[in-house]
Protein backbone atom coordinates (compact mmCIF):
# COMPACT_ATOMS: atom_id res chain seq x y z
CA UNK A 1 -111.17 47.16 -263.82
CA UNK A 2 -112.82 50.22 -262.26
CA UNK A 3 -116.28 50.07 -260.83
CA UNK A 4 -117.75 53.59 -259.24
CA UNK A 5 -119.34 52.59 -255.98
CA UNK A 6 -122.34 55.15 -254.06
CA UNK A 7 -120.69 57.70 -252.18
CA UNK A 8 -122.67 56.22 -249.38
CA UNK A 9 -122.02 52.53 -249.87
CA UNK A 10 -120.03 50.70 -246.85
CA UNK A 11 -116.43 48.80 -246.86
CA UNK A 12 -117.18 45.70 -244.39
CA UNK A 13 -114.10 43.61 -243.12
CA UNK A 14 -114.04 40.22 -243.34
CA UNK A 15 -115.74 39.68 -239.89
CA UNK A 16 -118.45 42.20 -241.04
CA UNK A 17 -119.21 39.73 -244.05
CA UNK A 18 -119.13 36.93 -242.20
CA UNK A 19 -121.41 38.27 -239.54
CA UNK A 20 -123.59 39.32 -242.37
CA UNK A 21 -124.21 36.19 -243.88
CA UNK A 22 -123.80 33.88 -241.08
CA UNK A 23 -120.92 32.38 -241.60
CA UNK A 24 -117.20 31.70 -239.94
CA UNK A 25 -114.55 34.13 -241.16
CA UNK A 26 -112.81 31.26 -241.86
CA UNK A 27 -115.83 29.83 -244.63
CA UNK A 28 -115.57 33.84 -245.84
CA UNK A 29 -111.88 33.68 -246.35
CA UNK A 30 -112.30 30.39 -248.84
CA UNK A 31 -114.87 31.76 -250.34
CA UNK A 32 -112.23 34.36 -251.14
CA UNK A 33 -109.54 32.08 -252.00
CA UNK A 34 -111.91 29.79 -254.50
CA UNK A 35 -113.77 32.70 -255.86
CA UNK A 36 -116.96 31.70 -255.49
CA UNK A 37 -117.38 34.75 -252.08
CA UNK A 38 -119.01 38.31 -252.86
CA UNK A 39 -116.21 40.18 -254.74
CA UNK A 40 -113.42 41.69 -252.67
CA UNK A 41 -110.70 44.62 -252.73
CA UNK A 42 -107.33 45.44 -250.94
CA UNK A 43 -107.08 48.53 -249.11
CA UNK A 44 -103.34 48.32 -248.13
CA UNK A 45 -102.87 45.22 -246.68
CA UNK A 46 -106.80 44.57 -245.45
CA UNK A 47 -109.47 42.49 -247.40
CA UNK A 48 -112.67 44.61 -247.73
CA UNK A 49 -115.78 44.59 -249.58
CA UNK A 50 -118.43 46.91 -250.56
CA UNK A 51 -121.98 46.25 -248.95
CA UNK A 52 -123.35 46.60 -252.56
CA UNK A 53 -121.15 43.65 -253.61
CA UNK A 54 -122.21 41.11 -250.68
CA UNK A 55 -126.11 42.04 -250.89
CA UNK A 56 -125.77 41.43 -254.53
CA UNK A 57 -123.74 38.40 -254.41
CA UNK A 58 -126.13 37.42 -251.70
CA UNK A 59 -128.86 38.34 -254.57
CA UNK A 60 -127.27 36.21 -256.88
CA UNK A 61 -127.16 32.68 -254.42
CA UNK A 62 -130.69 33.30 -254.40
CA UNK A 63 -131.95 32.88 -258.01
């Protein structure tokens, strides 16, 4: 599944995220593992997300 992303949109790390949202890498990481976290991608071997995708996950917690 292919989702275009804003030219200008941001790839965070993991450490970005959790920084983010306030939260221990490790808490960000199960998130990630469960499924439950903001959606994530590989780029080679490092776990990223888009911005867009965490402030709309973010969003979504909120009602």
């Amino acid at each position: 599944m292919s989702m275009a992303h804003d030219p200008d949109d941001t790839l965070l790390t993991i450490k970005e995220v959790a920084v983010m949202v306030r939260a221990p890498e490790g808490t960000v990481r199960y998130w990630r593992f469960m499924g439950t976290g903001p959606r994530s991608i590989k780029v080679g071997k490092r776990v990223c997300f888009w911005k867009s995708d965490v402030l709309q996950w973010l969003e979504d917690l909120g009602g």
